[in-house]
C-alpha atoms as a PDB file:
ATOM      1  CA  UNK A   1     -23.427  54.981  30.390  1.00  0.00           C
ATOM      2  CA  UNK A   2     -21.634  55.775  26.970  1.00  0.00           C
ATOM      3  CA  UNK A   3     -23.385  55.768  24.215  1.00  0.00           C
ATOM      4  CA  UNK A   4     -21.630  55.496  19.941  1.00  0.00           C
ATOM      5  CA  UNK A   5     -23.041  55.271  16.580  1.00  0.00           C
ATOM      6  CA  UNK A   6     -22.230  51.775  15.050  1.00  0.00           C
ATOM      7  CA  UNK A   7     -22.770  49.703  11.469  1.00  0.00           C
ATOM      8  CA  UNK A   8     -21.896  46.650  11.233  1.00  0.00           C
ATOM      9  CA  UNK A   9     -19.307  45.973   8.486  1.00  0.00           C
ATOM     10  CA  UNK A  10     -20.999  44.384   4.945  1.00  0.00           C
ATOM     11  CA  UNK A  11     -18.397  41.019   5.654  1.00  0.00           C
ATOM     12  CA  UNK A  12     -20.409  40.694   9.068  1.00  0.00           C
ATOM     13  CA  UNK A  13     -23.307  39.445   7.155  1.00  0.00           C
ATOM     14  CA  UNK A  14     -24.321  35.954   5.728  1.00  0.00           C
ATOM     15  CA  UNK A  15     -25.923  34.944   1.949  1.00  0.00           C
ATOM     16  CA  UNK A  16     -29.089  35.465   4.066  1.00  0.00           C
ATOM     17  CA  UNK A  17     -28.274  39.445   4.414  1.00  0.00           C
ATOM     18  CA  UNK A  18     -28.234  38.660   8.179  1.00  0.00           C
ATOM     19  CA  UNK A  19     -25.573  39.240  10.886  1.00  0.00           C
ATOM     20  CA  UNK A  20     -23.535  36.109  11.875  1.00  0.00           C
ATOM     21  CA  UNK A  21     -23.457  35.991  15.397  1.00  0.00           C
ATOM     22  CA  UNK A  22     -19.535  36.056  15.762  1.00  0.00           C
ATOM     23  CA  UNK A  23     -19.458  39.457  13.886  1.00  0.00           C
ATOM     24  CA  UNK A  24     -22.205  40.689  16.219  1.00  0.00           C
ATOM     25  CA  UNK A  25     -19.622  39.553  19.265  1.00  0.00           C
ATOM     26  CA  UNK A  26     -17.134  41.894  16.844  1.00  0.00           C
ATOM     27  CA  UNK A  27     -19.259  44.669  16.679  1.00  0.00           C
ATOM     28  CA  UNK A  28     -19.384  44.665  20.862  1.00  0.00           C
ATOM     29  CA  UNK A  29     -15.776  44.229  21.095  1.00  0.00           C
ATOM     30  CA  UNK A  30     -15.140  47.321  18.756  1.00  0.00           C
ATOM     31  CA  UNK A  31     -17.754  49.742  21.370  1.00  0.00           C
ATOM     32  CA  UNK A  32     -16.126  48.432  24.092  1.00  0.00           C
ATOM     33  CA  UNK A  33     -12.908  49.822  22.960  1.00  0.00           C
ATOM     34  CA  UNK A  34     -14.119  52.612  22.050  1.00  0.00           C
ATOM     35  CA  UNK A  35     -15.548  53.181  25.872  1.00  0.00           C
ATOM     36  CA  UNK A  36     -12.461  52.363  26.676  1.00  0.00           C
ATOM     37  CA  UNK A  37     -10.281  54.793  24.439  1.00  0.00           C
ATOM     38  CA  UNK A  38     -13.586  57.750  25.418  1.00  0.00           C
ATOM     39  CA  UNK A  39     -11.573  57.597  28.931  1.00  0.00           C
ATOM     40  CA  UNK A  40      -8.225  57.882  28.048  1.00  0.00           C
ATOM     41  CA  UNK A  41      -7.343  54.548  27.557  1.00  0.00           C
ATOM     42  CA  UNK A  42      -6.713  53.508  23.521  1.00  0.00           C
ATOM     43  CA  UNK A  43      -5.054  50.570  22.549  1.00  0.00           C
ATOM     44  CA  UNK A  44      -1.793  52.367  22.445  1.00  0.00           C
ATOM     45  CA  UNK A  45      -1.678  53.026  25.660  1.00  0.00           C
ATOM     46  CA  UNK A  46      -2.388  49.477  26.754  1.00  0.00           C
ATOM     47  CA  UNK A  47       0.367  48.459  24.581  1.00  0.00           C
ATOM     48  CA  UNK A  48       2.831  51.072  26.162  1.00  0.00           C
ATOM     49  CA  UNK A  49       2.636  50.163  29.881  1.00  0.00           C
ATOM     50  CA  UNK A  50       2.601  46.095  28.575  1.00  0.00           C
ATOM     51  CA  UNK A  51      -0.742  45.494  30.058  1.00  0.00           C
ATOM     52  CA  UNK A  52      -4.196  45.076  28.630  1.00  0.00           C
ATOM     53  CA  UNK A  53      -7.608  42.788  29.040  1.00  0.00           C
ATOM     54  CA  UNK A  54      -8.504  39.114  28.123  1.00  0.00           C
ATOM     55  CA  UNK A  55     -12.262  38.103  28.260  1.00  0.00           C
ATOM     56  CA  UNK A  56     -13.059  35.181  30.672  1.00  0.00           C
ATOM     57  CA  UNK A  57     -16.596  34.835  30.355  1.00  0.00           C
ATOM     58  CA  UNK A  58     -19.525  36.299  27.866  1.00  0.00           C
ATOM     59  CA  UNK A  59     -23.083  35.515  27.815  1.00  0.00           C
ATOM     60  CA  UNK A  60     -24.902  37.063  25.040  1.00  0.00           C
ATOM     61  CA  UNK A  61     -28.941  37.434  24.030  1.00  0.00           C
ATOM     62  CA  UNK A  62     -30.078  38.238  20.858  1.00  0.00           C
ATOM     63  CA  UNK A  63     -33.358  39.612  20.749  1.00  0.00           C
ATOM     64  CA  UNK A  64     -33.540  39.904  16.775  1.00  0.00           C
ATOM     65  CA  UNK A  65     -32.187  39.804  13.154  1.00  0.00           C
ATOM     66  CA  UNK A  66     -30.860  42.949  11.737  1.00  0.00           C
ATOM     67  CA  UNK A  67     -29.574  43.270   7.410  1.00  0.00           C
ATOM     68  CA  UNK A  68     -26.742  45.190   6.583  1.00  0.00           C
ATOM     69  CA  UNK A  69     -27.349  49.095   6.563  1.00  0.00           C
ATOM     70  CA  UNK A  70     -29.542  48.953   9.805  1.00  0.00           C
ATOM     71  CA  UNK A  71     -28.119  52.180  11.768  1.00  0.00           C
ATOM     72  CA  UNK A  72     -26.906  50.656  15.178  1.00  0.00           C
ATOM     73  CA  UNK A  73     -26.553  52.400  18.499  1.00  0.00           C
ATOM     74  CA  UNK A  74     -24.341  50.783  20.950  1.00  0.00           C
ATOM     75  CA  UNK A  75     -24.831  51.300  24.626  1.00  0.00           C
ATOM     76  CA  UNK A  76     -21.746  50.671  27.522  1.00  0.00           C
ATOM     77  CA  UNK A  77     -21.156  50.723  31.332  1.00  0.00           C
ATOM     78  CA  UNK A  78     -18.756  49.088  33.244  1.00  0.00           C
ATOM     79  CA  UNK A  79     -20.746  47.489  36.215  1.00  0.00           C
ATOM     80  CA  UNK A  80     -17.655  46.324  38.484  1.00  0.00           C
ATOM     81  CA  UNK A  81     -14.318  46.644  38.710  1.00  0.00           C
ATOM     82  CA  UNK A  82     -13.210  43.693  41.549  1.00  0.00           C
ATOM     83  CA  UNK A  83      -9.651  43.947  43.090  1.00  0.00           C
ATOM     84  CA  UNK A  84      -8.344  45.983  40.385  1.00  0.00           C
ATOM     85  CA  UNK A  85      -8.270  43.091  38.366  1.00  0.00           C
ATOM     86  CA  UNK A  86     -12.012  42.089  36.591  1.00  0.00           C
ATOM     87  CA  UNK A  87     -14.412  43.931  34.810  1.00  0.00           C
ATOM     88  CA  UNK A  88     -17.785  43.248  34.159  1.00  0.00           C
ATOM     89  CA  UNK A  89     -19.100  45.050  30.942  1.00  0.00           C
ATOM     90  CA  UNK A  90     -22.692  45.124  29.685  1.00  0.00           C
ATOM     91  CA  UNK A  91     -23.044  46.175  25.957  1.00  0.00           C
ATOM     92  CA  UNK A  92     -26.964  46.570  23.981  1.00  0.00           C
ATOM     93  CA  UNK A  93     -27.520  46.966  20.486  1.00  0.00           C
ATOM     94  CA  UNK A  94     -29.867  49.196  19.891  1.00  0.00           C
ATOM     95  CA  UNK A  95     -31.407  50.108  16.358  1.00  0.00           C
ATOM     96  CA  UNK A  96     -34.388  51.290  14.364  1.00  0.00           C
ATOM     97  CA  UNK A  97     -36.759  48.584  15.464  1.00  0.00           C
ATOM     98  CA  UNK A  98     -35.393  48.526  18.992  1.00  0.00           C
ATOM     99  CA  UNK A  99     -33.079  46.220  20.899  1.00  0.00           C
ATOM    100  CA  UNK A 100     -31.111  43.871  18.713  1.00  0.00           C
ATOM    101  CA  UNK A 101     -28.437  42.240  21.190  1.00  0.00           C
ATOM    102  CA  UNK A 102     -27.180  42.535  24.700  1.00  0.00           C
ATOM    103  CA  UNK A 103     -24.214  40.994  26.506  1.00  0.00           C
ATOM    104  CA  UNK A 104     -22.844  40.632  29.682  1.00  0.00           C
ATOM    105  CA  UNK A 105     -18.776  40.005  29.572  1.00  0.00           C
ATOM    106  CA  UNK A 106     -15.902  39.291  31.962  1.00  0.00           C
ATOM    107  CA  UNK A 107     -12.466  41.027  31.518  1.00  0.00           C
ATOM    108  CA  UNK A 108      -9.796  39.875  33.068  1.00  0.00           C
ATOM    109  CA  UNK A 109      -6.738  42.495  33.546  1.00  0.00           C
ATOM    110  CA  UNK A 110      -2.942  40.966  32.568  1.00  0.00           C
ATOM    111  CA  UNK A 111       0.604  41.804  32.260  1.00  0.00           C
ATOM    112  CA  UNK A 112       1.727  41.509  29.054  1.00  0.00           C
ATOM    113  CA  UNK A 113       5.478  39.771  27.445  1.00  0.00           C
ATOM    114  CA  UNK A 114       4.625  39.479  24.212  1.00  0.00           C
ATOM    115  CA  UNK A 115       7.924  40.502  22.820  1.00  0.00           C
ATOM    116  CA  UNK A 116      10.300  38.924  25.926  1.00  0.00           C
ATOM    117  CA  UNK A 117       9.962  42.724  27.849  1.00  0.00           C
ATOM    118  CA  UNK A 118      10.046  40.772  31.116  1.00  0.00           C
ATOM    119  CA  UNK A 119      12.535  38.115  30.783  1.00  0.00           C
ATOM    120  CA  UNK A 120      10.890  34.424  31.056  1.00  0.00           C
ATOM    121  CA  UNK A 121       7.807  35.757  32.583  1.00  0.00           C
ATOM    122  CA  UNK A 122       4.829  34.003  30.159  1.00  0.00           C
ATOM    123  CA  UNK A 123       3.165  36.035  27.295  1.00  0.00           C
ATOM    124  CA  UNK A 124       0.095  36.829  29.008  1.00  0.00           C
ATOM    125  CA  UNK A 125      -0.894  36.801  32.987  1.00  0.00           C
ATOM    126  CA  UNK A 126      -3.128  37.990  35.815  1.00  0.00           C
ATOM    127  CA  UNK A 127      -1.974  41.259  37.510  1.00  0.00           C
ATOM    128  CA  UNK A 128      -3.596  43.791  39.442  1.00  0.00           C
ATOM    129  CA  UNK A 129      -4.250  47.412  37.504  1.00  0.00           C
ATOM    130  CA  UNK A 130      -2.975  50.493  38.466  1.00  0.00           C
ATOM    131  CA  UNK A 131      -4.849  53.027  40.277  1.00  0.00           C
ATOM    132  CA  UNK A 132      -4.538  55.459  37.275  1.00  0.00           C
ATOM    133  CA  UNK A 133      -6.255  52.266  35.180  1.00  0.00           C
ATOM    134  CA  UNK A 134      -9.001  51.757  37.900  1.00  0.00           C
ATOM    135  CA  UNK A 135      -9.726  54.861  38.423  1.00  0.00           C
ATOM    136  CA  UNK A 136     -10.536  55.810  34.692  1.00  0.00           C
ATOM    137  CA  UNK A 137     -13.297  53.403  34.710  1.00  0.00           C
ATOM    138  CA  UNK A 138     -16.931  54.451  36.641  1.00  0.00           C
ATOM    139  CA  UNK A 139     -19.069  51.816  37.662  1.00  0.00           C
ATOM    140  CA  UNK A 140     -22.497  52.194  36.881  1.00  0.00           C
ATOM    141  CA  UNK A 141     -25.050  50.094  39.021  1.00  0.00           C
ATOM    142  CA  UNK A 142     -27.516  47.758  37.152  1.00  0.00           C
ATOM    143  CA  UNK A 143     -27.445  44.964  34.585  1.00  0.00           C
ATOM    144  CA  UNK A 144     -29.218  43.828  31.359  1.00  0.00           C
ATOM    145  CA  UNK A 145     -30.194  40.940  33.065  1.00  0.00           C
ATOM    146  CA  UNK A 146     -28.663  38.522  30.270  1.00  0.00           C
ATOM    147  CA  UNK A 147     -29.203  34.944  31.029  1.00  0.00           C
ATOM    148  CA  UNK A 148     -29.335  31.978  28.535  1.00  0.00           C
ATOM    149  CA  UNK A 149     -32.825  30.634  28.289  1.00  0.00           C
ATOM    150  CA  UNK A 150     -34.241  27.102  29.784  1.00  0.00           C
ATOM    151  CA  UNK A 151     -34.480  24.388  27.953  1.00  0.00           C
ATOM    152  CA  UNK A 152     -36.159  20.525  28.846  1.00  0.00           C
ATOM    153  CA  UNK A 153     -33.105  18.278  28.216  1.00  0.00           C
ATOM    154  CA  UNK A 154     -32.880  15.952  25.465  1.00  0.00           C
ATOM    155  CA  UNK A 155     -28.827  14.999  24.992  1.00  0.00           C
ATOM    156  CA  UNK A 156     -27.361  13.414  22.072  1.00  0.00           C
ATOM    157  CA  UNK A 157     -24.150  12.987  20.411  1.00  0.00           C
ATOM    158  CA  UNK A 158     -23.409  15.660  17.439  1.00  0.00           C
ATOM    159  CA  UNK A 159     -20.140  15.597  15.859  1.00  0.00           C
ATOM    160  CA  UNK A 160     -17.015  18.021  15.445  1.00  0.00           C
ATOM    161  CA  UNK A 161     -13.953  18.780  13.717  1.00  0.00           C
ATOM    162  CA  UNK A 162     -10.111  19.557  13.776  1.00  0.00           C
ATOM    163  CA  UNK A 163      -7.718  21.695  12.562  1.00  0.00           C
ATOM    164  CA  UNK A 164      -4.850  23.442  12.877  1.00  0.00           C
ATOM    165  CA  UNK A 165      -5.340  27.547  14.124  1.00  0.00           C
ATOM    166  CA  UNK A 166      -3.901  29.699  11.681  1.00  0.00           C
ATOM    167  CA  UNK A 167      -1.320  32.845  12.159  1.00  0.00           C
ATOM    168  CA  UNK A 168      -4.328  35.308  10.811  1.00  0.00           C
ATOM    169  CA  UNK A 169      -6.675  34.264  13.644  1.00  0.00           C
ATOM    170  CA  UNK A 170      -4.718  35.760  16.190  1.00  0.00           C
ATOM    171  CA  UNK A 171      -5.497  39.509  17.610  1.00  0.00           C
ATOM    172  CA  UNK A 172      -3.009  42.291  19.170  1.00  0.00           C
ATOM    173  CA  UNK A 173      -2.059  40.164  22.335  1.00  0.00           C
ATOM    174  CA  UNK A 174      -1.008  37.255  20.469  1.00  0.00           C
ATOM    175  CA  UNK A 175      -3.764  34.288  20.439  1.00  0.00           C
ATOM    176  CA  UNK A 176      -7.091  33.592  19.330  1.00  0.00           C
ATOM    177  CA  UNK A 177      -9.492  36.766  19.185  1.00  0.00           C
ATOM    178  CA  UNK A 178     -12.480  35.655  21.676  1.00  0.00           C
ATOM    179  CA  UNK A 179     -15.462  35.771  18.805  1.00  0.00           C
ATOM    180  CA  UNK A 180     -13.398  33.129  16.721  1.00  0.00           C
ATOM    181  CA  UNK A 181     -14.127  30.303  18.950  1.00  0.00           C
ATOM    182  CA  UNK A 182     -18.030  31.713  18.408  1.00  0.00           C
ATOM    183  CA  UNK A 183     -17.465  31.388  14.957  1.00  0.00           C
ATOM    184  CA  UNK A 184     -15.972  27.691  15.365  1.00  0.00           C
ATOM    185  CA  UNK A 185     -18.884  26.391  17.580  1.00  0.00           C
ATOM    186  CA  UNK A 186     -21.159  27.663  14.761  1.00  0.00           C
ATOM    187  CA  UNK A 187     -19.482  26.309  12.065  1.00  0.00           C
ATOM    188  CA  UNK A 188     -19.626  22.940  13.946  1.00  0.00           C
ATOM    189  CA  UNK A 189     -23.763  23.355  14.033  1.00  0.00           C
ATOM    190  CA  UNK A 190     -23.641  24.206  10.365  1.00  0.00           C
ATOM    191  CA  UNK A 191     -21.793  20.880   9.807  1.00  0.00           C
ATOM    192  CA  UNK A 192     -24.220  18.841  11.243  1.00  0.00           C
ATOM    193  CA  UNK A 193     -26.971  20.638   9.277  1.00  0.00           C
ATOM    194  CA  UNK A 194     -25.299  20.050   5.908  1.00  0.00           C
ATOM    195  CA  UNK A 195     -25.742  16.181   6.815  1.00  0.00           C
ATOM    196  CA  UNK A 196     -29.795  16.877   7.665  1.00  0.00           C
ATOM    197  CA  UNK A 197     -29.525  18.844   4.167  1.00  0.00           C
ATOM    198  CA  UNK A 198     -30.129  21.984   5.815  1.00  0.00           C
ATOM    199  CA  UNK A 199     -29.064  24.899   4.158  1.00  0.00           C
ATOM    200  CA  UNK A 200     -26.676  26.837   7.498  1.00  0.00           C
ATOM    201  CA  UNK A 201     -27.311  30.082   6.076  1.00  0.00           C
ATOM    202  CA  UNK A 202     -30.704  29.277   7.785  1.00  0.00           C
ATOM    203  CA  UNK A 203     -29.328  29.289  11.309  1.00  0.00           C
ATOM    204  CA  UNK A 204     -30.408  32.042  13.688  1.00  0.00           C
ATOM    205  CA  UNK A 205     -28.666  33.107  16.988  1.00  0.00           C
ATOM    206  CA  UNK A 206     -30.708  33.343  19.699  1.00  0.00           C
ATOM    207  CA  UNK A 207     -28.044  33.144  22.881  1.00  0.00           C
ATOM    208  CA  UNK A 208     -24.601  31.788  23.773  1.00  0.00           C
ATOM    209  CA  UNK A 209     -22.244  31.469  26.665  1.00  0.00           C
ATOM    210  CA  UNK A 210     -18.805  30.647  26.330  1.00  0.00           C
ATOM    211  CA  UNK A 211     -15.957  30.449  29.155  1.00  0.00           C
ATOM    212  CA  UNK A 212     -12.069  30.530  28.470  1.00  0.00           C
ATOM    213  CA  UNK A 213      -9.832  28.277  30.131  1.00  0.00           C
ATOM    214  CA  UNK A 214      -6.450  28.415  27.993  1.00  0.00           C
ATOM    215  CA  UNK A 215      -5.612  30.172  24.785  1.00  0.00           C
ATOM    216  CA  UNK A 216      -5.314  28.999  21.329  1.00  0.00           C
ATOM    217  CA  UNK A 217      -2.368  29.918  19.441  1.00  0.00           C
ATOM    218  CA  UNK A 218      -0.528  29.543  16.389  1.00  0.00           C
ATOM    219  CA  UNK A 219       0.153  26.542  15.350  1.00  0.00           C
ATOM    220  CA  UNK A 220      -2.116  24.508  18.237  1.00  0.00           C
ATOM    221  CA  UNK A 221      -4.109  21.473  16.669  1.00  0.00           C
ATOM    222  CA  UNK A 222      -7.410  22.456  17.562  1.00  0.00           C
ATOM    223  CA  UNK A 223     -10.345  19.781  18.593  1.00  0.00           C
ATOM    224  CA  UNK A 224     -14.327  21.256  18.530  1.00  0.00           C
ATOM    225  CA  UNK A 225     -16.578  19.268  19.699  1.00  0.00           C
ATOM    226  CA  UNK A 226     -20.471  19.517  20.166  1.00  0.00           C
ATOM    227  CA  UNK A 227     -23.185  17.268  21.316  1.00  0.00           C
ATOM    228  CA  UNK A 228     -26.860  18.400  21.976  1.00  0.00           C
ATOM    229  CA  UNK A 229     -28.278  19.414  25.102  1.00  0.00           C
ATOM    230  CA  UNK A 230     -32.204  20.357  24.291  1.00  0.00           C
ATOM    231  CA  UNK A 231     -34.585  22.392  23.512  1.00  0.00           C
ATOM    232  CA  UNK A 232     -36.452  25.517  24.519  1.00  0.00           C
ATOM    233  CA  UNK A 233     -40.049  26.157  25.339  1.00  0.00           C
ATOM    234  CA  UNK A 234     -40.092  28.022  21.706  1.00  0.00           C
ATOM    235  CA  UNK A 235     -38.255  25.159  19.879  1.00  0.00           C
ATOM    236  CA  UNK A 236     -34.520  26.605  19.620  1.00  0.00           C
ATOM    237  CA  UNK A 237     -31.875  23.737  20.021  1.00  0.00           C
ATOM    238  CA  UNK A 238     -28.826  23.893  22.842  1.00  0.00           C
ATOM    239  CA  UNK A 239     -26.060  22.862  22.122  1.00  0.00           C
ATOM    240  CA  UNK A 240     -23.103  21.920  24.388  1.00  0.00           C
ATOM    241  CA  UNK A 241     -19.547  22.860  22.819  1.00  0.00           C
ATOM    242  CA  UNK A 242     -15.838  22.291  24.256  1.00  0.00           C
ATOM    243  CA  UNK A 243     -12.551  23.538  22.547  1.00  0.00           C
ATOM    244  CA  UNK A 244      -9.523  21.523  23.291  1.00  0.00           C
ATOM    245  CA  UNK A 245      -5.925  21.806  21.845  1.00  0.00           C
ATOM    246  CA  UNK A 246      -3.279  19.056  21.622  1.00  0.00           C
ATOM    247  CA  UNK A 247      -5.679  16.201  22.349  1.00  0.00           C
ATOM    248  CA  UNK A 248      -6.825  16.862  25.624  1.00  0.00           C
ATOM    249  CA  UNK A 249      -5.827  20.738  26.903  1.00  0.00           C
ATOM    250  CA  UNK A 250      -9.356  22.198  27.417  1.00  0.00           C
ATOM    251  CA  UNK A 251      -9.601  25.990  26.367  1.00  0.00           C
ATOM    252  CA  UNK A 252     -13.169  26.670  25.783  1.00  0.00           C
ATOM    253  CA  UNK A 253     -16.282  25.750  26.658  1.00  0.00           C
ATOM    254  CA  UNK A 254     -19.157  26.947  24.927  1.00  0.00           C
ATOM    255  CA  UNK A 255     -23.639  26.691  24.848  1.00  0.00           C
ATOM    256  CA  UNK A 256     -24.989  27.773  22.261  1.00  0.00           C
ATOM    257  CA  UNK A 257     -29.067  28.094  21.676  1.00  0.00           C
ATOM    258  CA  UNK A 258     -30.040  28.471  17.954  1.00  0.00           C
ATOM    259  CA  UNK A 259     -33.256  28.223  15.825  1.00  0.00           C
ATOM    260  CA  UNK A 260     -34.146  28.131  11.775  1.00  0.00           C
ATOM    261  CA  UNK A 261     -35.322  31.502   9.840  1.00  0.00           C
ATOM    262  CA  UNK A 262     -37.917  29.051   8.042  1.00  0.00           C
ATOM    263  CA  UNK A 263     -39.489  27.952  11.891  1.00  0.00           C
ATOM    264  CA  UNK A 264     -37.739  25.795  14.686  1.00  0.00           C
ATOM    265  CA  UNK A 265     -39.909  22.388  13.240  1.00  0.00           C
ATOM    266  CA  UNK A 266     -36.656  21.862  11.062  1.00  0.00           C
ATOM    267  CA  UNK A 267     -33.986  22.388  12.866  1.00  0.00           C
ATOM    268  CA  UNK A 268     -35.330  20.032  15.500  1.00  0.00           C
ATOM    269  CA  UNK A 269     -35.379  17.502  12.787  1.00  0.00           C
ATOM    270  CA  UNK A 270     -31.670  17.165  14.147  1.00  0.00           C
ATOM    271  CA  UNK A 271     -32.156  14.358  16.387  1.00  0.00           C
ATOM    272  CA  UNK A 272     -33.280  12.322  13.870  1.00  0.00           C
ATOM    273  CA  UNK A 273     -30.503   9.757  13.466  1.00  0.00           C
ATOM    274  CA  UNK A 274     -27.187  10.123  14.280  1.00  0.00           C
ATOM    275  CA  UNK A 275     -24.474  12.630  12.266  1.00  0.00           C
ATOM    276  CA  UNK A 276     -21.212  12.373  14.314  1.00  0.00           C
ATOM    277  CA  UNK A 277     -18.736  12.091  11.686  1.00  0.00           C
END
């Protein structure tokens, strides 16, 4: 297990003076390169032998709030390394008044042509690691156990929105930074609150899921839609996201289980009526 001091930046943090849950998703993406640089592996050195790692899968719990100053303590282990080509990394947030997040994620290893190294070869794809790579990573048995919470079903239809993905969204490797399509499905809940009258700032994390299938880049028109899937036993709506560019090429799909600061009585006010735009 590694172990590094961490503060979440002040821009992390809502009117509310509480963590967003995208920037939390940025604050585990920051320890686990700094795990990864602890072994002898910085971004640099990614970048120098053209290869590097795209998450596939993250399922995140949040087990609290936390305001900006709280001193943070993030905790890392790689629990597999398959074929030399995906790792499963757990990351907890730990700080004064104990655990305040914990996710499981799935890294997939690729080749990188960003700049046309390797002829025609696409931008970004699947390849096995080298030994040196594999071997600079120790697995650790165990897991956090992070699992979305059950819920009784209730569907019903939400709404969404479209744009067009700007040049600033994209990271080092070229496309859309994973926690942005967090942010997106989030800003799609807040939407439909601001039709209830609900002030967003309100809205409270309490697990997500999301699964890539394609990447966004600059340029894409980008489609997010969300419907409603239920409710937990404690009140906390799911909702059911998908991310789709150019009409109908699916690159995300997303759950997302969220309750009210003021009490989960509101916030289930949203299946009163309809607000798809």
């Amino acid at each position: 297990m590694q172990e590094f001091r961490f503060n979440l930046p002040r821009y992390a943090f809502s009117a509310r003076n509480a963590a967003r849950a995208g920037d939390i998703w940025r604050g585990f993406q920051e320890v686990a390169t700094s795990a990864s640089e602890a072994v002898g592996w910085p971004p640099s050195r990614y970048q120098a032998d053209n290869v590097g790692f795209v998450v596939r899968s993250m399922t995140t719990v949040h087990h609290r709030e936390t305001a900006h100053g709280e001193a943070l303590i993030g905790q890392t282990w790689v629990r597999e390394f398959r074929r030399g080509m995906m790792i499963t990394r757990e990351i907890q947030f730990r700080g004064e008044a104990g655990p305040l997040a914990s996710t499981v994620q799935e890294w997939v290893h690729v080749r990188t042509n960003l700049h046309g190294e390797d002829g025609d070869q696409p931008p970004l794809r699947v390849a096995r690691a080298s030994s040196v790579l594999v071997n600079s990573f120790t697995t650790v048995p165990g897991t956090l156990g992070v699992t979305l919470p059950e819920f009784a079903p209730l569907p019903g239809p939400m709404g969404g929105f479209e744009f067009d993905c700007w040049q600033t969204w994209t990271d080092p490797l070229g496309h859309v930074n994973h926690p942005v399509y967090l942010d997106w499905c989030d800003e799609s809940v807040a939407r439909g609150l601001r039709k209830l009258h609900i002030d967003p700032d309100l809205l409270v994390p309490v697990a997500e899921q999301v699964h890539w299938k394609l990447p966004v880049l600059p340029g894409d028109r980008v489609s997010v839609q969300s419907e409603k899937l239920g409710t937990t036993a404690s009140g906390a709506v799911v909702f059911a996201h998908s991310v789709r560019k150019q009409g109908d090429l699916l690159c995300a799909t997303a759950t997302t289980v969220r309750t009210l600061a003021t009490g989960p009585e509101r916030l289930l006010g949203i299946w009163r009526g309809s607000v798809v735009e």
